[in-house]
N, C-alpha and C. Protein backbone atom coordinates (compact mmCIF):
# COMPACT_ATOMS: atom_id res chain seq x y z
N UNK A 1 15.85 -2.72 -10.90
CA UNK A 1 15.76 -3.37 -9.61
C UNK A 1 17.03 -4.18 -9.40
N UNK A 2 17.74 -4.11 -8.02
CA UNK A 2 18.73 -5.09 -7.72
C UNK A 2 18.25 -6.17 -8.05
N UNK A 3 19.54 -6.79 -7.95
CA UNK A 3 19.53 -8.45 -8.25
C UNK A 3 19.26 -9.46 -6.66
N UNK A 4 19.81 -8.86 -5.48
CA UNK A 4 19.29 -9.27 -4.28
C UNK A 4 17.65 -8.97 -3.71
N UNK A 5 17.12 -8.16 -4.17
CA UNK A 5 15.16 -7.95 -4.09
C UNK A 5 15.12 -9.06 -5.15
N UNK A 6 15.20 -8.97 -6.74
CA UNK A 6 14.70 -9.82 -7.70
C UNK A 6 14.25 -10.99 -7.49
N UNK A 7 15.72 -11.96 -6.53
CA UNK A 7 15.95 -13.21 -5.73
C UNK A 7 14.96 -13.23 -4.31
N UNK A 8 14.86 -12.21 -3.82
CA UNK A 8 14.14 -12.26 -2.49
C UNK A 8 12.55 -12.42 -2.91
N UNK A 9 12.09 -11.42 -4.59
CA UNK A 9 11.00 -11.49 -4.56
C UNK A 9 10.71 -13.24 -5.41
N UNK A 10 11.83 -13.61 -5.88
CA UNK A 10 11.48 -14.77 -6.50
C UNK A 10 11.18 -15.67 -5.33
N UNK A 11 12.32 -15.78 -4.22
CA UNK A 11 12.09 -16.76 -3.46
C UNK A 11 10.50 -16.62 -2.60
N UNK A 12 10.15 -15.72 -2.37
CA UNK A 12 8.83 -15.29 -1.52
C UNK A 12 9.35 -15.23 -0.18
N UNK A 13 10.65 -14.89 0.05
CA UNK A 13 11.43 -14.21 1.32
C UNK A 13 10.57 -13.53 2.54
N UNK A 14 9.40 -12.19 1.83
CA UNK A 14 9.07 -11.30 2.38
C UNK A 14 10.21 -9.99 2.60
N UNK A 15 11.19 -10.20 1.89
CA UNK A 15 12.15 -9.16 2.01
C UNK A 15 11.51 -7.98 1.10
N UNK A 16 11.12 -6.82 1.40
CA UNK A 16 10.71 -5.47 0.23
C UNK A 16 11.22 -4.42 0.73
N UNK A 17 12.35 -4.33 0.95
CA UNK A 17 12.69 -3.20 0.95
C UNK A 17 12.09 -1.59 0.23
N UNK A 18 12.32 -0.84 0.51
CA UNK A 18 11.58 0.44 -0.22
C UNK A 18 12.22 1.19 -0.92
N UNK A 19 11.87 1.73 -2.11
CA UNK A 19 12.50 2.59 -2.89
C UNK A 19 12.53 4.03 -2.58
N UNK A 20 13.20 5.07 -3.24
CA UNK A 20 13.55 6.01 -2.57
C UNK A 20 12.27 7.02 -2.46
N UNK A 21 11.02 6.43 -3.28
CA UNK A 21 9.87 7.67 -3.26
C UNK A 21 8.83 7.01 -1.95
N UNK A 22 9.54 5.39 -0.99
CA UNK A 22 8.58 5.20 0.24
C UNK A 22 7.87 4.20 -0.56
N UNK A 23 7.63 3.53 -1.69
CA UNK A 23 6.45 3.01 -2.44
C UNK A 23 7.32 1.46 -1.92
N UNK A 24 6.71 0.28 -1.93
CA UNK A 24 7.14 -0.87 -1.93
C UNK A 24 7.54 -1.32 -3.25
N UNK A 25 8.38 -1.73 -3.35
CA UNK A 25 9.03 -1.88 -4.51
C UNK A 25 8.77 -3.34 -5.52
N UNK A 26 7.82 -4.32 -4.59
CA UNK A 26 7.58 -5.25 -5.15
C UNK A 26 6.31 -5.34 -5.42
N UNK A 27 5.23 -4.75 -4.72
CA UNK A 27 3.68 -4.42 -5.22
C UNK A 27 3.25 -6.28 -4.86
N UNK A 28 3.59 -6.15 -3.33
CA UNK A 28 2.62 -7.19 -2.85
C UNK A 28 1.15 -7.51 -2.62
N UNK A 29 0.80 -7.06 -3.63
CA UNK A 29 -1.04 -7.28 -3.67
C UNK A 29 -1.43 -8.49 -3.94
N UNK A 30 -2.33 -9.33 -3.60
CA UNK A 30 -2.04 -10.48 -3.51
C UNK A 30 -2.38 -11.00 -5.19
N UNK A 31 -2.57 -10.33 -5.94
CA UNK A 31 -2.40 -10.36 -7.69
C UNK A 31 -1.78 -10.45 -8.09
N UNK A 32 -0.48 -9.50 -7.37
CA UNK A 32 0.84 -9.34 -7.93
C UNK A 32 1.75 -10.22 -8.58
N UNK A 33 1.79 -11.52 -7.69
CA UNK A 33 2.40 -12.36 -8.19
C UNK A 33 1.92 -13.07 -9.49
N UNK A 34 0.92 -13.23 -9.97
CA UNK A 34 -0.05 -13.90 -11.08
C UNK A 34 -0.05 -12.63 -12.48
N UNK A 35 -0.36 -12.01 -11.78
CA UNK A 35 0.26 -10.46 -12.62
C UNK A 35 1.91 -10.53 -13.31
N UNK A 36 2.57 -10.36 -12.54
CA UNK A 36 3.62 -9.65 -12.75
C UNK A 36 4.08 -11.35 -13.67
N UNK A 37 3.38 -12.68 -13.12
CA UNK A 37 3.84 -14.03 -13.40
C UNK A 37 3.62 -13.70 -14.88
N UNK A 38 2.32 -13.35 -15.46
CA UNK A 38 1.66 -13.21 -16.74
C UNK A 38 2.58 -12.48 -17.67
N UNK A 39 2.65 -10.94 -17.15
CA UNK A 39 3.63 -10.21 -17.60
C UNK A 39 5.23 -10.35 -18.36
N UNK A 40 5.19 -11.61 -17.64
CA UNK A 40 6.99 -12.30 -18.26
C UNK A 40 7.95 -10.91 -17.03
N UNK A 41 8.00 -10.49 -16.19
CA UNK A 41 8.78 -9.70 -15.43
C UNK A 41 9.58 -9.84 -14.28
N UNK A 42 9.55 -11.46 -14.18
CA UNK A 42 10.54 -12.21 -13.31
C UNK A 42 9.78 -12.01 -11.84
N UNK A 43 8.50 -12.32 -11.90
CA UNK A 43 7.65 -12.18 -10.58
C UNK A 43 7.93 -10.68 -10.02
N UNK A 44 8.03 -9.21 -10.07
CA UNK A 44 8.14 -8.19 -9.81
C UNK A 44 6.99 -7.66 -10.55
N UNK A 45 5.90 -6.96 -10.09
CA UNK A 45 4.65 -6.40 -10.63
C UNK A 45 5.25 -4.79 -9.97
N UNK A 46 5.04 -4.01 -10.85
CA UNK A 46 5.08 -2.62 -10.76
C UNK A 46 4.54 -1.73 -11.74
N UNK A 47 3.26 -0.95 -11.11
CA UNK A 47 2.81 -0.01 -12.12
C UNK A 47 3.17 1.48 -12.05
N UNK A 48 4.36 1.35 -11.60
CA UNK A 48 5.03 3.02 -11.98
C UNK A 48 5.64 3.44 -12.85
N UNK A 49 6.06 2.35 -13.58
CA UNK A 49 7.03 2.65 -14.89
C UNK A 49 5.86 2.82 -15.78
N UNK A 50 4.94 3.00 -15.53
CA UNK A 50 3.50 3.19 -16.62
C UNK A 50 3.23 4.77 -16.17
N UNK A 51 2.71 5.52 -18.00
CA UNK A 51 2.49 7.04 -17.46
C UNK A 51 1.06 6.93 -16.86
N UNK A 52 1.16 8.27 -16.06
CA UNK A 52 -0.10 8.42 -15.12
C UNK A 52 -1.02 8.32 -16.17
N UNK A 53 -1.44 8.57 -17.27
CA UNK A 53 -1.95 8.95 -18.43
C UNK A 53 -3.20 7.56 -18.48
N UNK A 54 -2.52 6.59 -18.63
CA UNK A 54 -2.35 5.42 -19.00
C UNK A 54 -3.29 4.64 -17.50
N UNK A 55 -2.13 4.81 -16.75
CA UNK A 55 -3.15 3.96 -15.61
C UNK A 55 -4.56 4.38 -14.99
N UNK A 56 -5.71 3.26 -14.69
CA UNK A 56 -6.65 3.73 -14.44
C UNK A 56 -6.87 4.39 -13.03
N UNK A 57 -8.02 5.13 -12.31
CA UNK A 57 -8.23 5.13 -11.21
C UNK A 57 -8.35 4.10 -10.16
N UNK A 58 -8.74 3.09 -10.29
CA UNK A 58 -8.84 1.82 -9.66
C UNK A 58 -7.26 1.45 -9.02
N UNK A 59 -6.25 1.24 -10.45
CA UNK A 59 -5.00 1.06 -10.46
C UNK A 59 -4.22 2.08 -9.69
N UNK A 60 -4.94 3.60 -9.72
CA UNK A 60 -4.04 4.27 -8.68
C UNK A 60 -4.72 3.98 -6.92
N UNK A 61 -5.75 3.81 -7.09
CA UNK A 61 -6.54 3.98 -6.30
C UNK A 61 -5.63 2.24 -4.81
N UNK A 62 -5.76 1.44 -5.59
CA UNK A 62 -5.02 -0.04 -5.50
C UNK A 62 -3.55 0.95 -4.82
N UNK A 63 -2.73 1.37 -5.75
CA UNK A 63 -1.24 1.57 -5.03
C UNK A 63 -1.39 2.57 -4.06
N UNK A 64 -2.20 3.23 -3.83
CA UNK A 64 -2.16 4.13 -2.90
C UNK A 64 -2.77 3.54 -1.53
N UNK A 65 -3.60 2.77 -1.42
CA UNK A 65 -4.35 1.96 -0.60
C UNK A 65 -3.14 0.72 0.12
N UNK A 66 -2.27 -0.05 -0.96
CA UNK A 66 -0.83 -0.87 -0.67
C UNK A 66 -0.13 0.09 -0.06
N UNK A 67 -0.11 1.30 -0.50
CA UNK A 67 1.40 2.21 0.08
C UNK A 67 0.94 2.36 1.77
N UNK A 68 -0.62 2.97 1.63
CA UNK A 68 -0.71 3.24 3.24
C UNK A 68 -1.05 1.97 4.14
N UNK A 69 -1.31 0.83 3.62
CA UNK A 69 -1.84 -0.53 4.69
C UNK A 69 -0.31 -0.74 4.55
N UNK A 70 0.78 -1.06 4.50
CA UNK A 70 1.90 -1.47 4.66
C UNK A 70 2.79 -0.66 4.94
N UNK A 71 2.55 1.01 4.94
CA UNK A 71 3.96 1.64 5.39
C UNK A 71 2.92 2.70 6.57
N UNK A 72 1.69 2.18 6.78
CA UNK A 72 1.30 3.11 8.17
C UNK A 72 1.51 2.08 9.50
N UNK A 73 0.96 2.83 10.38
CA UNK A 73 1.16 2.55 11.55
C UNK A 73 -0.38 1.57 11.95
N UNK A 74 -1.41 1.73 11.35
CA UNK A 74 -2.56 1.46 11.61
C UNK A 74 -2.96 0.72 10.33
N UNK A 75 -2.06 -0.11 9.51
CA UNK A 75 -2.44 -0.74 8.45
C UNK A 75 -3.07 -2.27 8.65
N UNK A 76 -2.60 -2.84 9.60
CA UNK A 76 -3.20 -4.00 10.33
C UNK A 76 -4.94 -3.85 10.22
N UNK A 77 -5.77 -2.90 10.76
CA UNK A 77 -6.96 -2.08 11.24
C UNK A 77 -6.99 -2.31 9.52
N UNK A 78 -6.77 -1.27 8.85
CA UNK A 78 -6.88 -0.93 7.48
C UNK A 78 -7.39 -2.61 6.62
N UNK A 79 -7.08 -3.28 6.94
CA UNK A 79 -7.20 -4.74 6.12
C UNK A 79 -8.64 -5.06 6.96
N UNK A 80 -8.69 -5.08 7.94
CA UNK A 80 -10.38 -5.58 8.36
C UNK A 80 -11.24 -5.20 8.27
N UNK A 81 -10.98 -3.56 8.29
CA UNK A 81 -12.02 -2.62 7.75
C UNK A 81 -12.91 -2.56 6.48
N UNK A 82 -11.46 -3.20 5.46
CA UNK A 82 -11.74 -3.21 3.93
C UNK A 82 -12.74 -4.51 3.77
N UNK A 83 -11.87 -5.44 4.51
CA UNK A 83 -12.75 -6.55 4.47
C UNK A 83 -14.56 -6.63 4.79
N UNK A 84 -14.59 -5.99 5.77
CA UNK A 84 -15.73 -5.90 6.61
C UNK A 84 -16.93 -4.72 5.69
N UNK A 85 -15.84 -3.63 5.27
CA UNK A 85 -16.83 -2.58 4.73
C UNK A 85 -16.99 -3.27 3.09
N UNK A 86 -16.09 -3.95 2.37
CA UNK A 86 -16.06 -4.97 1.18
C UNK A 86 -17.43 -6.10 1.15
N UNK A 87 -18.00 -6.63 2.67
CA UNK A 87 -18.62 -7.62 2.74
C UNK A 87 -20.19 -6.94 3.01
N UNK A 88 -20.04 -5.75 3.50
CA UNK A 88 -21.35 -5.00 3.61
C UNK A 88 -21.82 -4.61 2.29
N UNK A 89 -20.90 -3.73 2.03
CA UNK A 89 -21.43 -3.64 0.25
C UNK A 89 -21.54 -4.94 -0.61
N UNK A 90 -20.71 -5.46 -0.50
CA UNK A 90 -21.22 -6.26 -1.78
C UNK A 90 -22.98 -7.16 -1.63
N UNK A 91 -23.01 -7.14 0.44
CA UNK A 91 -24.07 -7.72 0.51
C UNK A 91 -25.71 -6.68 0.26
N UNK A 92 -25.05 -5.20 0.03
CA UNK A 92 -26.38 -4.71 0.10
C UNK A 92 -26.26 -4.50 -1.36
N UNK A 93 -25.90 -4.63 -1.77
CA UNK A 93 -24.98 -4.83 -3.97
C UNK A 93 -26.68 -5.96 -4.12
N UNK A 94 -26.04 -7.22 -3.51
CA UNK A 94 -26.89 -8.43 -4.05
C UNK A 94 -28.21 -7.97 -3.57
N UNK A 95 -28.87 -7.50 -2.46
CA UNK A 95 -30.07 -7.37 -2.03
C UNK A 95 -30.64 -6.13 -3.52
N UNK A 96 -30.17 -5.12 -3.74
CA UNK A 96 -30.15 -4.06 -4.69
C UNK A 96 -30.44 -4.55 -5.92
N UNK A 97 -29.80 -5.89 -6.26
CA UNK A 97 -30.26 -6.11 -7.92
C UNK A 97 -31.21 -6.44 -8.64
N UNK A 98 -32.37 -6.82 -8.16
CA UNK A 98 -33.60 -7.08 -8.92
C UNK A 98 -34.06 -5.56 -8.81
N UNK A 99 -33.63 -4.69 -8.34
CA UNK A 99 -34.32 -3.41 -7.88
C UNK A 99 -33.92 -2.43 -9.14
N UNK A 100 -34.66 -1.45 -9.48
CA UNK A 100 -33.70 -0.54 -10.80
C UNK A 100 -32.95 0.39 -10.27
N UNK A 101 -31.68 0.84 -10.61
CA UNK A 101 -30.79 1.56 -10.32
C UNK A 101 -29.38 0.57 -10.06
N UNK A 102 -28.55 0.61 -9.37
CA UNK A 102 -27.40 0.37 -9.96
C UNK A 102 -27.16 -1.13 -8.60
N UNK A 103 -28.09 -1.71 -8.88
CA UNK A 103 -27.05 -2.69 -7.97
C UNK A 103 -26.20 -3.51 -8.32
N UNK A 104 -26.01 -3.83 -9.70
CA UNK A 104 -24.77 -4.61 -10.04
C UNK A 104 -23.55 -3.73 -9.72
N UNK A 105 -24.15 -2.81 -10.17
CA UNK A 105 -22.25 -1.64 -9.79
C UNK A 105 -22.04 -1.63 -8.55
N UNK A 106 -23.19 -1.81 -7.40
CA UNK A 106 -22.64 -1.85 -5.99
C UNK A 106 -21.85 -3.60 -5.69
N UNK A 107 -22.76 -4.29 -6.12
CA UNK A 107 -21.99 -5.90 -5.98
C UNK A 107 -20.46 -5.53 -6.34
N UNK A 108 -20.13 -5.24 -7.73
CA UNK A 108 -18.43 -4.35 -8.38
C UNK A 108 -18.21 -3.75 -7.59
N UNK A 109 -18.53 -2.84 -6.90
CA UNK A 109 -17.60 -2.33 -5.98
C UNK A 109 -17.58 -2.59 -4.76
N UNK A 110 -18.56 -3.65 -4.26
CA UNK A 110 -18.12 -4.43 -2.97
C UNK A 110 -16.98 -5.35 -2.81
N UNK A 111 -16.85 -5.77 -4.46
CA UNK A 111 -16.03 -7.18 -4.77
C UNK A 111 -14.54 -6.19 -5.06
N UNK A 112 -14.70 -5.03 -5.96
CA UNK A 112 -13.37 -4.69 -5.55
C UNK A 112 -12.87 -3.72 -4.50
N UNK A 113 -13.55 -3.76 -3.19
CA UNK A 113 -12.87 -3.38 -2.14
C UNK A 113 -12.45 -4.57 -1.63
N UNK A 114 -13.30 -5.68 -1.69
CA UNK A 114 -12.69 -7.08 -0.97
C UNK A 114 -11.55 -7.59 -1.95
N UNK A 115 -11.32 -7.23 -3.30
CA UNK A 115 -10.22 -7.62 -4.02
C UNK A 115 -9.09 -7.34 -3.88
N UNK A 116 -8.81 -5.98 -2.94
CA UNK A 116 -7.81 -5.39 -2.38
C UNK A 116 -6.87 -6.38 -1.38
N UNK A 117 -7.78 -7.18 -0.29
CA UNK A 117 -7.04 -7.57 0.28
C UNK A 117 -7.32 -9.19 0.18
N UNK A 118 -8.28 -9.41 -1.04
CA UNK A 118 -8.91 -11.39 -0.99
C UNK A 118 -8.29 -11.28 -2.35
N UNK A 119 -7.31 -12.45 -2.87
CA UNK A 119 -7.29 -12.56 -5.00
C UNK A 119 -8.59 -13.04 -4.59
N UNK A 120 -9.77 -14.32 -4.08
CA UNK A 120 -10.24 -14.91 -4.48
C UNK A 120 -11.91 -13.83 -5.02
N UNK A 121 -11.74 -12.67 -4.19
CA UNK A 121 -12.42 -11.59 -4.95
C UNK A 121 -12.82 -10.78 -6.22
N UNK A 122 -11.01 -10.75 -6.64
CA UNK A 122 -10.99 -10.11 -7.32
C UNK A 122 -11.29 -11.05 -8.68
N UNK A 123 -10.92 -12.52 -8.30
CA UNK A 123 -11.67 -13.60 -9.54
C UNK A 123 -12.76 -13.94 -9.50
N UNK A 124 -13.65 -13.85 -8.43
CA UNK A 124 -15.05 -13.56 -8.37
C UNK A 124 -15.59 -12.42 -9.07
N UNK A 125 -15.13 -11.41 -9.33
CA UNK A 125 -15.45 -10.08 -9.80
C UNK A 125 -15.21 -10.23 -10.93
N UNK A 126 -13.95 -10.51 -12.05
CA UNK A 126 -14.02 -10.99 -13.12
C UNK A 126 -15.04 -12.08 -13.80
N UNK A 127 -14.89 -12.89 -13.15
CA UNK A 127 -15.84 -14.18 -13.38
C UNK A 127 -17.25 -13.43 -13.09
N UNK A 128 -17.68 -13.04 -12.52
CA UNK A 128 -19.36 -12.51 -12.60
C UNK A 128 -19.00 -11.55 -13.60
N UNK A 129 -18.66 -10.38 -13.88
CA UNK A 129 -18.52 -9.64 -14.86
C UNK A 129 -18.63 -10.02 -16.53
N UNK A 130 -17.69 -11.14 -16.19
CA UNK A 130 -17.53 -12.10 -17.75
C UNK A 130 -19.16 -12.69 -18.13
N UNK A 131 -19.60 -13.38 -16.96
CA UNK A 131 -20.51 -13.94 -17.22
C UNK A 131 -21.76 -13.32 -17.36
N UNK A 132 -21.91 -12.36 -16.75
CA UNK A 132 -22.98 -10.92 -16.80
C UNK A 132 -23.13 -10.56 -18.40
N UNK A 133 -21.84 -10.39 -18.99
CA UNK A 133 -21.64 -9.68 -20.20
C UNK A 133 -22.20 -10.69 -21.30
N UNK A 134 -21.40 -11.97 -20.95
CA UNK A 134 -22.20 -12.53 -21.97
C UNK A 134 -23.94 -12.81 -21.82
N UNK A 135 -24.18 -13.39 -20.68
CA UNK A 135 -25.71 -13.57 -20.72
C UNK A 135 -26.68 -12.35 -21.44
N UNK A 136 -25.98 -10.99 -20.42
CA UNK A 136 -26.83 -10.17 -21.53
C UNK A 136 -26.72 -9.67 -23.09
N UNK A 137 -25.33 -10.02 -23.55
CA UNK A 137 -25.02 -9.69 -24.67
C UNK A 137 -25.81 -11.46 -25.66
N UNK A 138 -26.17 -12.65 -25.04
CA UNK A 138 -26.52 -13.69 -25.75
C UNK A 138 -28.02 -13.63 -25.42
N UNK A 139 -28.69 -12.78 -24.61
CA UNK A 139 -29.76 -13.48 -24.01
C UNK A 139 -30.77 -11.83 -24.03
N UNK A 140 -30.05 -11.29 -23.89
CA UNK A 140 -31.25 -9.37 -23.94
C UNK A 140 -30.90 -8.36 -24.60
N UNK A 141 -29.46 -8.20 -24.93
CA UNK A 141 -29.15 -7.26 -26.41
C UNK A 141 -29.77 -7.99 -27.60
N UNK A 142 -30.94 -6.89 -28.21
CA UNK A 142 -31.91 -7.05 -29.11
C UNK A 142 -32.72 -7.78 -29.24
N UNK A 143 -33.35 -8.05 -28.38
CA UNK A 143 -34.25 -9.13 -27.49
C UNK A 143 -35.15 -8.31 -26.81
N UNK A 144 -36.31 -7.99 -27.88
CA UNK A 144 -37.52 -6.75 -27.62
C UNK A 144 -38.24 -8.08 -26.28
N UNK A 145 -38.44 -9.01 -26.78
CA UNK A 145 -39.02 -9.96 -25.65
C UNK A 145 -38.62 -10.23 -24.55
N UNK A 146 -37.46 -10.27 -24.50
CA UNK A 146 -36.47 -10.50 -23.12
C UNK A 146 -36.81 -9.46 -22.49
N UNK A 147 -36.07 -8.21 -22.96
CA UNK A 147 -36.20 -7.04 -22.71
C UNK A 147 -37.65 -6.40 -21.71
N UNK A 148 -38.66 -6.79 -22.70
CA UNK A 148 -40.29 -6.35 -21.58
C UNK A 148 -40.26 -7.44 -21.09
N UNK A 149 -40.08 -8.58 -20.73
CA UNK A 149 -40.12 -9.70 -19.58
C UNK A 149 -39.09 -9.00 -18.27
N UNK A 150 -37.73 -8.71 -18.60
CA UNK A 150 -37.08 -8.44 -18.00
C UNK A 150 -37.75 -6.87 -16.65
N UNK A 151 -38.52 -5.95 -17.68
CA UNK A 151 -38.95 -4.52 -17.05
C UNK A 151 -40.11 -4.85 -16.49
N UNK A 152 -41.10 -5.92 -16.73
CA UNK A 152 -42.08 -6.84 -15.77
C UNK A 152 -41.76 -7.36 -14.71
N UNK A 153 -40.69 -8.34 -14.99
CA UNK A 153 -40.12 -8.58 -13.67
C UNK A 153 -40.00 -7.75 -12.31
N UNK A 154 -38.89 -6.83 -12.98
CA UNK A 154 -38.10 -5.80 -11.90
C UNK A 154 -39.58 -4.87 -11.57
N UNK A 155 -40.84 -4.34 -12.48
CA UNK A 155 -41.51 -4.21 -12.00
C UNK A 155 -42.66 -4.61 -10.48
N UNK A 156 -42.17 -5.94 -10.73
CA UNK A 156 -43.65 -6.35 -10.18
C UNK A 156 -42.68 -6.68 -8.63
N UNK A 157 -41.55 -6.73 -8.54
CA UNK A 157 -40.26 -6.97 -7.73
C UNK A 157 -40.39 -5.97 -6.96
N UNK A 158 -40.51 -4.95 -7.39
CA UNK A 158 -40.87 -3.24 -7.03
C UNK A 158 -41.87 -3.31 -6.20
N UNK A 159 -42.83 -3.60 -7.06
CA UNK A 159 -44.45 -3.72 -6.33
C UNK A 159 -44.86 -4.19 -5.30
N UNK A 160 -43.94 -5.63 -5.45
CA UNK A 160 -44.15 -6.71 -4.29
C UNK A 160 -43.72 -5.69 -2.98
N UNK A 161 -41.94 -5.65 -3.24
CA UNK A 161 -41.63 -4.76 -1.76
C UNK A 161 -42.00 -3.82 -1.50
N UNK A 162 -42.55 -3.03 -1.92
CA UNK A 162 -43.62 -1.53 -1.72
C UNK A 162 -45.03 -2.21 -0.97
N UNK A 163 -45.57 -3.36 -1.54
CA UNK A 163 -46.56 -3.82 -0.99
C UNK A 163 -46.43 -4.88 0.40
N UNK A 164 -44.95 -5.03 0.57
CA UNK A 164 -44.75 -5.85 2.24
C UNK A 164 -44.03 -4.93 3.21
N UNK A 165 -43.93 -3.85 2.47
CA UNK A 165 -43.30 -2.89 3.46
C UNK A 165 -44.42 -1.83 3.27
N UNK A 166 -45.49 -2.06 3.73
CA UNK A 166 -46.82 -1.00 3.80
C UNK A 166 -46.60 0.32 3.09
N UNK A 167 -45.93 0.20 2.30
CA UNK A 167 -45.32 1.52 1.20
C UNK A 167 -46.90 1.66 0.73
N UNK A 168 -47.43 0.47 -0.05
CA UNK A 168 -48.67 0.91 -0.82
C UNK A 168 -49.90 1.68 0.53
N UNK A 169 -49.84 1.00 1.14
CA UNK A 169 -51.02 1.38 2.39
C UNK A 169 -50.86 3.27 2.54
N UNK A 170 -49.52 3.32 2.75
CA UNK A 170 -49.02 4.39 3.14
C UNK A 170 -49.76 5.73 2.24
N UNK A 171 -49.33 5.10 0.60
CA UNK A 171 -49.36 6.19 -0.26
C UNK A 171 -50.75 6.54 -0.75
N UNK A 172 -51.42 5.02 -0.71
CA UNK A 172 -52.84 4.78 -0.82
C UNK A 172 -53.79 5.79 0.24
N UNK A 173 -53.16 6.23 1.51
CA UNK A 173 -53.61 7.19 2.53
C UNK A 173 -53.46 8.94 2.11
N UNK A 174 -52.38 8.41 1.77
CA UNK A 174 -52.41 10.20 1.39
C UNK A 174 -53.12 10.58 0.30
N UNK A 175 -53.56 10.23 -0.62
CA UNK A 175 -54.86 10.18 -1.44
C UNK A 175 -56.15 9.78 -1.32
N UNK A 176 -56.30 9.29 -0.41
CA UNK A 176 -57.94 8.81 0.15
C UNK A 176 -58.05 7.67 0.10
N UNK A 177 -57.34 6.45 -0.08
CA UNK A 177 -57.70 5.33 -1.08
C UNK A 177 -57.40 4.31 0.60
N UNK A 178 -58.04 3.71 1.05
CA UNK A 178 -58.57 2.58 2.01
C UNK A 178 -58.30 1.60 1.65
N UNK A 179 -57.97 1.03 1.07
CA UNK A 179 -58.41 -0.79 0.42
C UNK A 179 -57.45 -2.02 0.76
N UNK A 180 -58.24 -2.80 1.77
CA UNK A 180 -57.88 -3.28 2.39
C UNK A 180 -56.94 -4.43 1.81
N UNK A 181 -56.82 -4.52 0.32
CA UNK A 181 -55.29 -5.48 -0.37
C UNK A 181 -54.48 -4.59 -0.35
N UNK A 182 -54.01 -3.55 -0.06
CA UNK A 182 -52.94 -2.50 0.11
C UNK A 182 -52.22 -2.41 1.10
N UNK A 183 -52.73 -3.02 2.25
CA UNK A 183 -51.92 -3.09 3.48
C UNK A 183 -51.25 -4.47 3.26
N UNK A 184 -50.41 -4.25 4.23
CA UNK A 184 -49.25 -5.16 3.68
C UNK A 184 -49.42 -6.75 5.42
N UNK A 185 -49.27 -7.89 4.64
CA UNK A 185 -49.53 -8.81 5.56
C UNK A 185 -48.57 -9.17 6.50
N UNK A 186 -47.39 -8.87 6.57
CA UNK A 186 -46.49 -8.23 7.54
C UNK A 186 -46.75 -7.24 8.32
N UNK A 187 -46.47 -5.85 7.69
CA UNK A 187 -46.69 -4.59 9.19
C UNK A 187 -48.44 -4.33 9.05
N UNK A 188 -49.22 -4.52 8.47
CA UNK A 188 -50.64 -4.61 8.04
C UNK A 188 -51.26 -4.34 9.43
């Protein structure tokens, strides 16, 4: 890298000129700087000098997403979208998690579409992750008790919303079954 970008990216200029493959040459994600700070690389974050081999999907997924919100025509649009479609998922993520099937992975991938264009996301996403790992690694890995408390829970969690969304009434009909605690005291 020149020595006039190096200075522009030290100063926080906004100067980025482009390199000859179109890519931004300074990898303004808003990580970048804390990144590349960590790295020891004179504030310049770049993951191209890394083999494809090596980098993850996320990580390509990230530069390809920077290349088109900053060198399209409609990248402005592109940032609210992320934001907006980032804030839907992660909110139907949280509604999803007492439920079985994957709603922590939807919360993760609500938080890293909003990490794209929020850091304060993408340290939200670490920080729940961290803290996820340990609770269950201190509190339900090998923890036969935790463990059936835990499948009671999410059971009866199940039950409940099947039973306020006239799910039970419903299914209770197609088998013959009438009984009037089955209807639900909402749509009932």
């Amino acid at each position: 890298m020149n020595q006039y970008l190096r200075v522009a990216v030290e100063r926080g200029t906004g100067y980025a000129p482009k390199s000859l493959d179109g890519c931004d040459t300074t990898g303004d994600h808003p990580l970048a700087s804390r990144t590349a700070a960590a790295s020891g690389n004179n504030g310049v974050h770049s993951l191209r000098n890394v083999p494809d081999r090596k980098r993850s999907m996320f990580k390509k997924f990230g530069e390809k997403y920077h290349h088109y919100r900053h060198n399209s025509r409609y990248g402005f649009a592109l940032r609210w979208v992320t934001i907006v479609v980032g804030t839907l998922v992660t909110a139907v993520g949280v509604i999803t998690i007492p439920y079985p099937g994957p709603g922590w992975a939807i919360v993760f991938l609500g938080l890293f579409l909003l990490s794209q264009e929020l850091e304060w996301a993408a340290r939200l996403r670490r920080w729940t992750m961290d803290k996820l790992n340990t609770f269950y690694s201190r509190y339900i890995d090998g923890n036969r008790v935790a463990q059936v408390l835990l499948a009671i829970a999410t059971c009866a969690i199940v039950i409940a919303t099947l039973w306020l969304t006239n799910a039970l009434s419903m299914a209770g009909g197609w088998v013959g079954i009438d009984a009037e605690w089955l209807k639900s005291p909402i749509f009932g």
